[in-house]
PDB file of N, CA and C in Angstrom:
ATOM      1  N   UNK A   1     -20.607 -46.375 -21.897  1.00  0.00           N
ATOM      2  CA  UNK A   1     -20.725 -45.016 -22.390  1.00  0.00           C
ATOM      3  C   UNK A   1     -21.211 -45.082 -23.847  1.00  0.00           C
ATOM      4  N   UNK A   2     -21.866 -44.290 -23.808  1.00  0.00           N
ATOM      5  CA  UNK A   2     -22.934 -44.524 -25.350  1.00  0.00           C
ATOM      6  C   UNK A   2     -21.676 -43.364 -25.912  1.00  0.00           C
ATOM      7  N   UNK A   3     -21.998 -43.891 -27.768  1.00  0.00           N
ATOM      8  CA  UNK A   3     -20.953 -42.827 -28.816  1.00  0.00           C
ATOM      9  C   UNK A   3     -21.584 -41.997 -28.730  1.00  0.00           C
ATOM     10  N   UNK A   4     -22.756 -41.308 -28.358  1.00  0.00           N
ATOM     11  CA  UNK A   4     -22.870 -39.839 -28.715  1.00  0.00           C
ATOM     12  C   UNK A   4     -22.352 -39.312 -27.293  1.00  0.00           C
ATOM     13  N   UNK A   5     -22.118 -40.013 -26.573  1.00  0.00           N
ATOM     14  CA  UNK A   5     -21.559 -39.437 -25.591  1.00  0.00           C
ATOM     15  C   UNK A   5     -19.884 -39.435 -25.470  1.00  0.00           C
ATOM     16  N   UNK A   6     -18.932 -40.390 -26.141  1.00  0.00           N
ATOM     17  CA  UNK A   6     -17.500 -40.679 -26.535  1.00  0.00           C
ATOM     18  C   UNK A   6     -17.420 -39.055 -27.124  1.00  0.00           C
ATOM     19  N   UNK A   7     -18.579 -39.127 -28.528  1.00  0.00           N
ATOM     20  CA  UNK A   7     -18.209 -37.803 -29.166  1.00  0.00           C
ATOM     21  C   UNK A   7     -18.284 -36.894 -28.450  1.00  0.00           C
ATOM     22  N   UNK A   8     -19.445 -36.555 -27.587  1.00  0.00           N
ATOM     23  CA  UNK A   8     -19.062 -34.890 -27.202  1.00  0.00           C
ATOM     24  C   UNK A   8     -18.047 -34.677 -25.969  1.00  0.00           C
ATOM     25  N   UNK A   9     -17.261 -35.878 -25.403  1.00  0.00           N
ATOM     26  CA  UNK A   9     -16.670 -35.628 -24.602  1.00  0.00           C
ATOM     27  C   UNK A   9     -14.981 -35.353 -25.588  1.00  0.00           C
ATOM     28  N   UNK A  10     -15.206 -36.246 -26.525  1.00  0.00           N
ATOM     29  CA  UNK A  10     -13.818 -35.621 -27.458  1.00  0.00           C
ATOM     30  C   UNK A  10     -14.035 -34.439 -28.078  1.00  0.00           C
ATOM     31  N   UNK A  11     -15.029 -33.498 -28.493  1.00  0.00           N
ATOM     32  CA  UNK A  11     -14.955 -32.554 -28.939  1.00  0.00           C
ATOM     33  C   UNK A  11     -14.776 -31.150 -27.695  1.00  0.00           C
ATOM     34  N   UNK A  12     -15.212 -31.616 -26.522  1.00  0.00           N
ATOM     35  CA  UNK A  12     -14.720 -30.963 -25.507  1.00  0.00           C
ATOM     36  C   UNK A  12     -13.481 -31.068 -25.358  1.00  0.00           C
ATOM     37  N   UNK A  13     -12.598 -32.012 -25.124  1.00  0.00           N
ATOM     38  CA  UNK A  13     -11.278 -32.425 -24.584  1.00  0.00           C
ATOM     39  C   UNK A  13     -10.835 -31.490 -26.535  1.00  0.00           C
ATOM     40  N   UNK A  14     -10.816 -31.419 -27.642  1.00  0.00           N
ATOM     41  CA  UNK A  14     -10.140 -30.863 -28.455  1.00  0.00           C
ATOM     42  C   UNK A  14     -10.632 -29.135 -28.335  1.00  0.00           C
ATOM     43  N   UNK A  15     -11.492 -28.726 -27.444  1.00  0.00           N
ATOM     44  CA  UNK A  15     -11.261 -27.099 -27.304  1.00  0.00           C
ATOM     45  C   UNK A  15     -10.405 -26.610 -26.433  1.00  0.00           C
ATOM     46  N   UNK A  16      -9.632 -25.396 -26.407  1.00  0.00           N
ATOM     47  CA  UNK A  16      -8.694 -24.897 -25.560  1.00  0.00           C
ATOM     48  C   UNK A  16      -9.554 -24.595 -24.471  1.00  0.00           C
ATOM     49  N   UNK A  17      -8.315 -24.175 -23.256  1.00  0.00           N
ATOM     50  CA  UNK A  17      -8.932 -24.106 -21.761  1.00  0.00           C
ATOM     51  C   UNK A  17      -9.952 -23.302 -21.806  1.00  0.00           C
ATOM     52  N   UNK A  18     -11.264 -23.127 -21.368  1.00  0.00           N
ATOM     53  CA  UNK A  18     -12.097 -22.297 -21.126  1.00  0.00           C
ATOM     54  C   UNK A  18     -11.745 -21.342 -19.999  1.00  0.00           C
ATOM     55  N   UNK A  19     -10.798 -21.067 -19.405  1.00  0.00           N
ATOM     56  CA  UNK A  19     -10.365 -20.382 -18.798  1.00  0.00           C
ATOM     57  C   UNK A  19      -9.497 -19.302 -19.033  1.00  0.00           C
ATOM     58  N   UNK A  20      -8.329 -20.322 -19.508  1.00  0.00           N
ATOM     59  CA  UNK A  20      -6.953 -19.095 -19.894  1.00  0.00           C
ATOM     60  C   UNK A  20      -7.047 -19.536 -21.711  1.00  0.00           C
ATOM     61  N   UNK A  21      -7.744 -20.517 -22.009  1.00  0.00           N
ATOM     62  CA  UNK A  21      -7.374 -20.539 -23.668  1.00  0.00           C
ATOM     63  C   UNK A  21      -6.081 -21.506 -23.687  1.00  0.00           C
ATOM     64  N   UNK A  22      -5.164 -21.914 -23.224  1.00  0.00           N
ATOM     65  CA  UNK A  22      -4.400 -22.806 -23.800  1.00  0.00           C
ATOM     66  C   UNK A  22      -4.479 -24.060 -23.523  1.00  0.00           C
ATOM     67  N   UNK A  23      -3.478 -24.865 -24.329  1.00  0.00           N
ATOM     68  CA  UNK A  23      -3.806 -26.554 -24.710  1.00  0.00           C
ATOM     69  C   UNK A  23      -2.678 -26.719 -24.296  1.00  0.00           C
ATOM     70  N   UNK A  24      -2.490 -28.308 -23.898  1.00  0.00           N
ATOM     71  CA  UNK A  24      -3.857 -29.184 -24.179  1.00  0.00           C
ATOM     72  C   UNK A  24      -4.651 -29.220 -22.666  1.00  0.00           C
ATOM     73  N   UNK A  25      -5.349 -29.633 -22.365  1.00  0.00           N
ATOM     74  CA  UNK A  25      -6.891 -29.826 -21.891  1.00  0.00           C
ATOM     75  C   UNK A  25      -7.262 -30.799 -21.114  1.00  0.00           C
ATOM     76  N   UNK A  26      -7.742 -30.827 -19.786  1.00  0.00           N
ATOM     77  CA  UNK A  26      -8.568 -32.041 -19.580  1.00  0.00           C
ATOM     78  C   UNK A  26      -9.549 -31.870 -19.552  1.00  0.00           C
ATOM     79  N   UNK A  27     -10.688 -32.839 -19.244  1.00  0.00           N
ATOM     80  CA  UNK A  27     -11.983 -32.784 -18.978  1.00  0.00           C
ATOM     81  C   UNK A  27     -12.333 -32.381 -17.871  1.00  0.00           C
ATOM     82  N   UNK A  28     -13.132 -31.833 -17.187  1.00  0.00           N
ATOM     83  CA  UNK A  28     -13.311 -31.479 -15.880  1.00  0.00           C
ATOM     84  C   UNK A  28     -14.832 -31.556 -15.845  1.00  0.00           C
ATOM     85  N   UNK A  29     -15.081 -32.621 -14.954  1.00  0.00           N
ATOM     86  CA  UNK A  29     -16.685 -32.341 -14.951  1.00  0.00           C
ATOM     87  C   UNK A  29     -17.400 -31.609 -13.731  1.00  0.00           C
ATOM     88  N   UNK A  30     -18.360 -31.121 -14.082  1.00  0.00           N
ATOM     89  CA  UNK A  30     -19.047 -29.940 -13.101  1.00  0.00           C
ATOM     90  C   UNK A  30     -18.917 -30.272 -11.591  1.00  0.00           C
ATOM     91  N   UNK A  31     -18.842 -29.574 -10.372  1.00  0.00           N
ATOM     92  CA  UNK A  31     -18.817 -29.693  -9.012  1.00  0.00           C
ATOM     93  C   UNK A  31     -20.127 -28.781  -8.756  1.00  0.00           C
ATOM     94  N   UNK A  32     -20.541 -28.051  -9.669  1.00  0.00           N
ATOM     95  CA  UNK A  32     -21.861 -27.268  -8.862  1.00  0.00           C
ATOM     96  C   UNK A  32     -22.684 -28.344  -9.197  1.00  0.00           C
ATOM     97  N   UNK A  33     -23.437 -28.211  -8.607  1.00  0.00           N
ATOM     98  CA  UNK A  33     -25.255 -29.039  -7.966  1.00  0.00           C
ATOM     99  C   UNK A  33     -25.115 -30.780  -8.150  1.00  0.00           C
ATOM    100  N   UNK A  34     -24.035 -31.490  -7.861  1.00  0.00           N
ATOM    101  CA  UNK A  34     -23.568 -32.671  -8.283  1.00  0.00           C
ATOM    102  C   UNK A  34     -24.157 -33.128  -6.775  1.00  0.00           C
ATOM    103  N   UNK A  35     -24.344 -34.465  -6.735  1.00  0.00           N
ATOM    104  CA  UNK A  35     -24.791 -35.328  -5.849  1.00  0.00           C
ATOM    105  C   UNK A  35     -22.760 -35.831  -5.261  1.00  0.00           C
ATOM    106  N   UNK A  36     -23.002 -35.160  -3.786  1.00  0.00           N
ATOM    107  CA  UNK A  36     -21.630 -35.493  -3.324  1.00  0.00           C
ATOM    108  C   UNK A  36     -21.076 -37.211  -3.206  1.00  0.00           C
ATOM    109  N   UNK A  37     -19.623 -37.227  -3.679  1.00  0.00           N
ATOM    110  CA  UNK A  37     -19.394 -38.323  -3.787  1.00  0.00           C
ATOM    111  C   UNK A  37     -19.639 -38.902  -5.102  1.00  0.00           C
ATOM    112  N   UNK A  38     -20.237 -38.335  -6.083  1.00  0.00           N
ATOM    113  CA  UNK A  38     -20.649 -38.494  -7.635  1.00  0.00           C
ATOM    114  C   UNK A  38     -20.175 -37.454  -8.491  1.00  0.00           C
ATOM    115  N   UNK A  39     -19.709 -38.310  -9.664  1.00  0.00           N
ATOM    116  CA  UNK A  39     -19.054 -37.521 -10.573  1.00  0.00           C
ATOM    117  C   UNK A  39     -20.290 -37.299 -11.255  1.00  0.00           C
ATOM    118  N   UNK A  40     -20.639 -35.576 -12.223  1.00  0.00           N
ATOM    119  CA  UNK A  40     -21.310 -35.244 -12.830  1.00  0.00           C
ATOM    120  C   UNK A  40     -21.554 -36.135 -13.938  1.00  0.00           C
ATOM    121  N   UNK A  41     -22.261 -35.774 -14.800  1.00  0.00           N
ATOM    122  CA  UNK A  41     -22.676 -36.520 -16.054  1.00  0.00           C
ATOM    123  C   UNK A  41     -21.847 -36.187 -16.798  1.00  0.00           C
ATOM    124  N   UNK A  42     -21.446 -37.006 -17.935  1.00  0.00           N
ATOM    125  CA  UNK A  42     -20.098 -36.327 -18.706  1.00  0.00           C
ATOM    126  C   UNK A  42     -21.030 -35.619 -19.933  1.00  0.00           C
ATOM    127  N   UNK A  43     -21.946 -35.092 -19.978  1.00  0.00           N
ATOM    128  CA  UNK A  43     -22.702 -33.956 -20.552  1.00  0.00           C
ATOM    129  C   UNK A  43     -22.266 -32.536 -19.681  1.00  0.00           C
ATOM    130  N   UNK A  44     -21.841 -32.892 -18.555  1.00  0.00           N
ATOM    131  CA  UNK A  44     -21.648 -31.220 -18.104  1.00  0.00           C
ATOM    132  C   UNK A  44     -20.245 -31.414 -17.674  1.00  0.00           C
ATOM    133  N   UNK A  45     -19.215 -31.234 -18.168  1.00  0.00           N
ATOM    134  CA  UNK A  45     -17.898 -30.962 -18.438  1.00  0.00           C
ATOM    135  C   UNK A  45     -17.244 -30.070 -19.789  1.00  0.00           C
ATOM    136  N   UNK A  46     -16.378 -29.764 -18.795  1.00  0.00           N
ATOM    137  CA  UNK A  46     -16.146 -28.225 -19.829  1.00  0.00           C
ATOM    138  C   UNK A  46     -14.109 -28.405 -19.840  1.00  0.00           C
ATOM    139  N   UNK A  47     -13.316 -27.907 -20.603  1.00  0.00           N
ATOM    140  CA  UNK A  47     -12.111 -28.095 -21.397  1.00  0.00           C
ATOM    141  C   UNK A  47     -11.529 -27.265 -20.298  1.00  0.00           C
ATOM    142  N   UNK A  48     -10.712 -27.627 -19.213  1.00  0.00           N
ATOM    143  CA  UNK A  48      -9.441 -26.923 -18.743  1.00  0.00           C
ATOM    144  C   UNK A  48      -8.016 -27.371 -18.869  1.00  0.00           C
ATOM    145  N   UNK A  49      -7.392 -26.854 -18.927  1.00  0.00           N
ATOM    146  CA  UNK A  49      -5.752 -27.273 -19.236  1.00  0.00           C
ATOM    147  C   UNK A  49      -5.383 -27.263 -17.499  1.00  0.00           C
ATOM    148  N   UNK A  50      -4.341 -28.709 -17.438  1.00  0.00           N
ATOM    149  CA  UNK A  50      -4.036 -28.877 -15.777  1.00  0.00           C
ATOM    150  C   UNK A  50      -3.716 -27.879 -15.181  1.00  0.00           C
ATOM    151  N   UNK A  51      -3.251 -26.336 -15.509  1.00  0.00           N
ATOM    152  CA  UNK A  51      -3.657 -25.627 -13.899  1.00  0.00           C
ATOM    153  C   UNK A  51      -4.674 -24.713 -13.755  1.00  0.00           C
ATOM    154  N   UNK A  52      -5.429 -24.642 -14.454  1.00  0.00           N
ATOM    155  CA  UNK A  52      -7.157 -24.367 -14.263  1.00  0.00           C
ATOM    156  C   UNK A  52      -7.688 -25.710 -13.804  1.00  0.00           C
ATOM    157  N   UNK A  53      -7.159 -26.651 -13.966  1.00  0.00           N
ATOM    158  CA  UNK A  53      -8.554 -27.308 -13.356  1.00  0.00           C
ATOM    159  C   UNK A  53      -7.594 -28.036 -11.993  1.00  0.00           C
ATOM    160  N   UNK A  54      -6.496 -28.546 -12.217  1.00  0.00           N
ATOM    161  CA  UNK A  54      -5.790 -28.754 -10.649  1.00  0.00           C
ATOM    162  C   UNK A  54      -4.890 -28.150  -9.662  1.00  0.00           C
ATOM    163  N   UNK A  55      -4.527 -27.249 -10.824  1.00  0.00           N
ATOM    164  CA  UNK A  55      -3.328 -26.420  -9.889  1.00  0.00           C
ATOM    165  C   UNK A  55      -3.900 -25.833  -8.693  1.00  0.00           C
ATOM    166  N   UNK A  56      -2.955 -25.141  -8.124  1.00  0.00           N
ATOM    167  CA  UNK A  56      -3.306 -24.158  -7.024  1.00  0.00           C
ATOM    168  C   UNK A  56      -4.207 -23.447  -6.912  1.00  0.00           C
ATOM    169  N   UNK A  57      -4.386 -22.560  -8.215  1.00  0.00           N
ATOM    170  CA  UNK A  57      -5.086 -21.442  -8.632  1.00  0.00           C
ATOM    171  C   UNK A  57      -6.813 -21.718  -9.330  1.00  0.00           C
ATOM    172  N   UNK A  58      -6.193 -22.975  -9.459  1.00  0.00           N
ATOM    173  CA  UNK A  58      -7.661 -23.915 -10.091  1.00  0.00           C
ATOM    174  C   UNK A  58      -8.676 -24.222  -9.680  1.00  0.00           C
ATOM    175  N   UNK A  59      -9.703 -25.178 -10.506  1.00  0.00           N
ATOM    176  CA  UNK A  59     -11.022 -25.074 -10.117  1.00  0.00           C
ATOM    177  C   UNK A  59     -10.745 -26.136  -8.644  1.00  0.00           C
ATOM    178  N   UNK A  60     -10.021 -27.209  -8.707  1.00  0.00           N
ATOM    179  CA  UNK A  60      -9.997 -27.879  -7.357  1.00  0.00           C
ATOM    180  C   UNK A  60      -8.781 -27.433  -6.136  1.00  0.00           C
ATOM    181  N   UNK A  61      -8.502 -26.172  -6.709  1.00  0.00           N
ATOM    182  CA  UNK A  61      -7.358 -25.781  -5.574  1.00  0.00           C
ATOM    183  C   UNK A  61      -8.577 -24.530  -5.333  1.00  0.00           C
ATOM    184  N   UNK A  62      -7.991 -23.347  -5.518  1.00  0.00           N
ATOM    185  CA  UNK A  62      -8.267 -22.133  -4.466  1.00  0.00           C
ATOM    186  C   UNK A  62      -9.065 -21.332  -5.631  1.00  0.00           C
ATOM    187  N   UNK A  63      -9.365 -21.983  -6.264  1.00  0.00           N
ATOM    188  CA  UNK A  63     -10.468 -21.201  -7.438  1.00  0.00           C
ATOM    189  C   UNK A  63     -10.329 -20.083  -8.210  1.00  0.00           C
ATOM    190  N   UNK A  64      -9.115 -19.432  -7.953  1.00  0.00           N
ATOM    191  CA  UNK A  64      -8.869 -17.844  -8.077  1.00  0.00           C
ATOM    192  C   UNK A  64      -8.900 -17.844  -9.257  1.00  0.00           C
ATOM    193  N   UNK A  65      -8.813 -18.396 -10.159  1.00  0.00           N
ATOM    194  CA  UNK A  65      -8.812 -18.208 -12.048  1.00  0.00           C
ATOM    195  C   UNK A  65     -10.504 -17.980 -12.531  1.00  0.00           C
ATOM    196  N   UNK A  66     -11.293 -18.471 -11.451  1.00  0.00           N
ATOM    197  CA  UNK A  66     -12.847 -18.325 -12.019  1.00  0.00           C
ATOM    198  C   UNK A  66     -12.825 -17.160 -11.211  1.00  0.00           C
ATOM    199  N   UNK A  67     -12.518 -16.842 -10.023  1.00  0.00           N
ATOM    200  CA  UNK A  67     -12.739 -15.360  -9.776  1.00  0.00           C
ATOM    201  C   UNK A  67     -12.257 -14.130 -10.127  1.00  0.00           C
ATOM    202  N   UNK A  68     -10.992 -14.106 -10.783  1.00  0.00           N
ATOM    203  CA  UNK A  68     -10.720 -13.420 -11.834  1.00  0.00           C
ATOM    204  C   UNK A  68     -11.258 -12.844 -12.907  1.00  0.00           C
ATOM    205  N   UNK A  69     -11.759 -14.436 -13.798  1.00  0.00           N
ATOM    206  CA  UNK A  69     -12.384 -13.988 -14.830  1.00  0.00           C
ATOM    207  C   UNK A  69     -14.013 -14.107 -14.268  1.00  0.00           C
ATOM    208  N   UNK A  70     -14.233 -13.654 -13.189  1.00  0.00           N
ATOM    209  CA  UNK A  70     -15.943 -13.481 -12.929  1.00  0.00           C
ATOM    210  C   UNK A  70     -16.684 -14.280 -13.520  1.00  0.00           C
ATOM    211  N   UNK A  71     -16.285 -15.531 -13.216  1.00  0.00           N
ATOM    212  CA  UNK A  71     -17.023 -16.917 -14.024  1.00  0.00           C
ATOM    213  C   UNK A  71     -17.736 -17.921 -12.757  1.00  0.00           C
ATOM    214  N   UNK A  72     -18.450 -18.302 -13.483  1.00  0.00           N
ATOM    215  CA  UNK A  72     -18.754 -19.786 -12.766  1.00  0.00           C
ATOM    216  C   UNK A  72     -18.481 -21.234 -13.397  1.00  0.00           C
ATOM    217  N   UNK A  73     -18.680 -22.043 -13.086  1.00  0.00           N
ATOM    218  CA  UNK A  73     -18.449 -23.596 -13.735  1.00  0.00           C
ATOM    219  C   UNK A  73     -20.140 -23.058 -14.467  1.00  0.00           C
ATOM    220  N   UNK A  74     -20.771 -22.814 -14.520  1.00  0.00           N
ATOM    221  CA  UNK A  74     -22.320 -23.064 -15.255  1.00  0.00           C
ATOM    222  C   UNK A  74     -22.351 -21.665 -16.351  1.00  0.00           C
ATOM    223  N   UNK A  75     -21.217 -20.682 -16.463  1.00  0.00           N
ATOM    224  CA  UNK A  75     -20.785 -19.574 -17.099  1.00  0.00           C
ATOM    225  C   UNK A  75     -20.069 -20.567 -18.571  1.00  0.00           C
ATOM    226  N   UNK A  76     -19.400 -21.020 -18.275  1.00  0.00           N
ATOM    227  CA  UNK A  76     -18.068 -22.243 -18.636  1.00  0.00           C
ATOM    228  C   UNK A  76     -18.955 -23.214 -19.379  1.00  0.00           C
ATOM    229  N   UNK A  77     -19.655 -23.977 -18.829  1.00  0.00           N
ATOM    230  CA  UNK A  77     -20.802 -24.760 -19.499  1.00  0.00           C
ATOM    231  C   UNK A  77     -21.751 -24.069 -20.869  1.00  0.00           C
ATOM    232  N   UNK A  78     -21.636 -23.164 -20.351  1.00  0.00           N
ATOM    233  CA  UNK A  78     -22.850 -22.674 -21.248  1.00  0.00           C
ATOM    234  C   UNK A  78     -21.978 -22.131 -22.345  1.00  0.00           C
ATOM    235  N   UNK A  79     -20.634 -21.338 -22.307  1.00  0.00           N
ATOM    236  CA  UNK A  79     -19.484 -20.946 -22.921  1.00  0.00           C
ATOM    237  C   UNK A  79     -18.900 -22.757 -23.780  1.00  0.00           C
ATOM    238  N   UNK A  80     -18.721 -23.839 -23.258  1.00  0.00           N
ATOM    239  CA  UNK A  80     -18.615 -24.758 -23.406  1.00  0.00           C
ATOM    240  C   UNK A  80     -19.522 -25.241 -24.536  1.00  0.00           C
ATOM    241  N   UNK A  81     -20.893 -25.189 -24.387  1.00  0.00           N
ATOM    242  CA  UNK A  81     -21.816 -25.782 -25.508  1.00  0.00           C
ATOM    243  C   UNK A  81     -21.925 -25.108 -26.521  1.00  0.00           C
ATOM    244  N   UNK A  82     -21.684 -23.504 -26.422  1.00  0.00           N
ATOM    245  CA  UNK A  82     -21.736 -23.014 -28.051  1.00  0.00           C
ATOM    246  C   UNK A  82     -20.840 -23.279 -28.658  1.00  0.00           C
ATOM    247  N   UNK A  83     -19.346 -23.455 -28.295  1.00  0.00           N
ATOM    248  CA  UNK A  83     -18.184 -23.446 -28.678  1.00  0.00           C
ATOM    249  C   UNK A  83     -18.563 -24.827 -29.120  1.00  0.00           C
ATOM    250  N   UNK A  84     -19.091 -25.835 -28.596  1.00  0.00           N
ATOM    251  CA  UNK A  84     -19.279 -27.563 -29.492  1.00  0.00           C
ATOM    252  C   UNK A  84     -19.989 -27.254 -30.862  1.00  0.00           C
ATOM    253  N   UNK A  85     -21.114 -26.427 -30.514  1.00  0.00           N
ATOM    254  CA  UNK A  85     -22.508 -26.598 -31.215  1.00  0.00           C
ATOM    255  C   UNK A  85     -21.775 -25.483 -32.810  1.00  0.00           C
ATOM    256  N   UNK A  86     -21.002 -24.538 -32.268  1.00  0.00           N
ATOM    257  CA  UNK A  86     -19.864 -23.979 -33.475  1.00  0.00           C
ATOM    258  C   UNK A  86     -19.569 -24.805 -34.261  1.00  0.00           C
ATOM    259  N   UNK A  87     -18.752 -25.593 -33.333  1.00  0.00           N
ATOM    260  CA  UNK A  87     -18.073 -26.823 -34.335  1.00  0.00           C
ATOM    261  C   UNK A  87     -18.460 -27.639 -35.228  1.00  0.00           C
ATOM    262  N   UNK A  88     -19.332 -28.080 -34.419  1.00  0.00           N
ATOM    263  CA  UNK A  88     -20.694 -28.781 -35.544  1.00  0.00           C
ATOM    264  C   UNK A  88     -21.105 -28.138 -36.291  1.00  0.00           C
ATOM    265  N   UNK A  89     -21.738 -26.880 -36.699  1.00  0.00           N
ATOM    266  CA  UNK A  89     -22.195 -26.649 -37.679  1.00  0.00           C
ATOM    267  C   UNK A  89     -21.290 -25.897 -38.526  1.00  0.00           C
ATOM    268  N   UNK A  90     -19.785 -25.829 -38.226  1.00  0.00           N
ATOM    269  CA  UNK A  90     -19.013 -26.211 -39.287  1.00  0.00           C
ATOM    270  C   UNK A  90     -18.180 -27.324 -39.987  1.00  0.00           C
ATOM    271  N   UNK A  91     -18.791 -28.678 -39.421  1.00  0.00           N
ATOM    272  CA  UNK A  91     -18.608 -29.662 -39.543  1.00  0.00           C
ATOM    273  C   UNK A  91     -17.231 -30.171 -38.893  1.00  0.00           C
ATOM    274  N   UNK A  92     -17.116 -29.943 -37.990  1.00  0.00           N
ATOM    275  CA  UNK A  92     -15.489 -30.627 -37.542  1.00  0.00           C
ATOM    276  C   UNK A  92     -16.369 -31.708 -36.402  1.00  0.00           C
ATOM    277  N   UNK A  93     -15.415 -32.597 -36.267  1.00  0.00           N
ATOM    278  CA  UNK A  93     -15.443 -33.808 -35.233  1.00  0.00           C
ATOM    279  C   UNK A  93     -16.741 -34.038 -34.986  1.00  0.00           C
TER     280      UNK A  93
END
């Protein structure tokens, strides 16, 4: 794993859930348009706290937290990169 890639996966893992907002966080990498049986690129992973991304209600249980908030995983991503690209250009991590 190359460092520019260490970094943006730690500056993901230090934003709150993209879902409900609270910490702490795992990484969750994308399930839309992924080659089955392959984990996404760790460029497209986005910050959920364990029951957005495993619980019941979560992205690998019954999904109901993205249908709630009328999201997609590529909604989340894109919500995901400004929230980095923020950070950076106020200089954190």
């Amino acid at each position: 794993m190359s460092a520019a890639t260490k970094r943006h996966l730690a500056r993901v893992a230090a934003l709150p859930c993209a879902l409900c907002g609270s910490m702490p966080v795992e990484v969750h990498h994308l399930m839309s348009g992924r080659v089955p049986g392959r984990r996404s690129s760790d460029w497209l992973a986005i910050p959920l706290c364990p029951d957005c991304h495993r619980g019941r209600n979560g992205i690998h249980g019954q999904q109901a937290m993205l249908k709630v908030m009328r999201k997609t995983e590529l909604d989340l991503l894109a919500e995901t990169f400004q929230r980095v690209c923020a950070g950076i250009e106020r200089g954190q991590a």
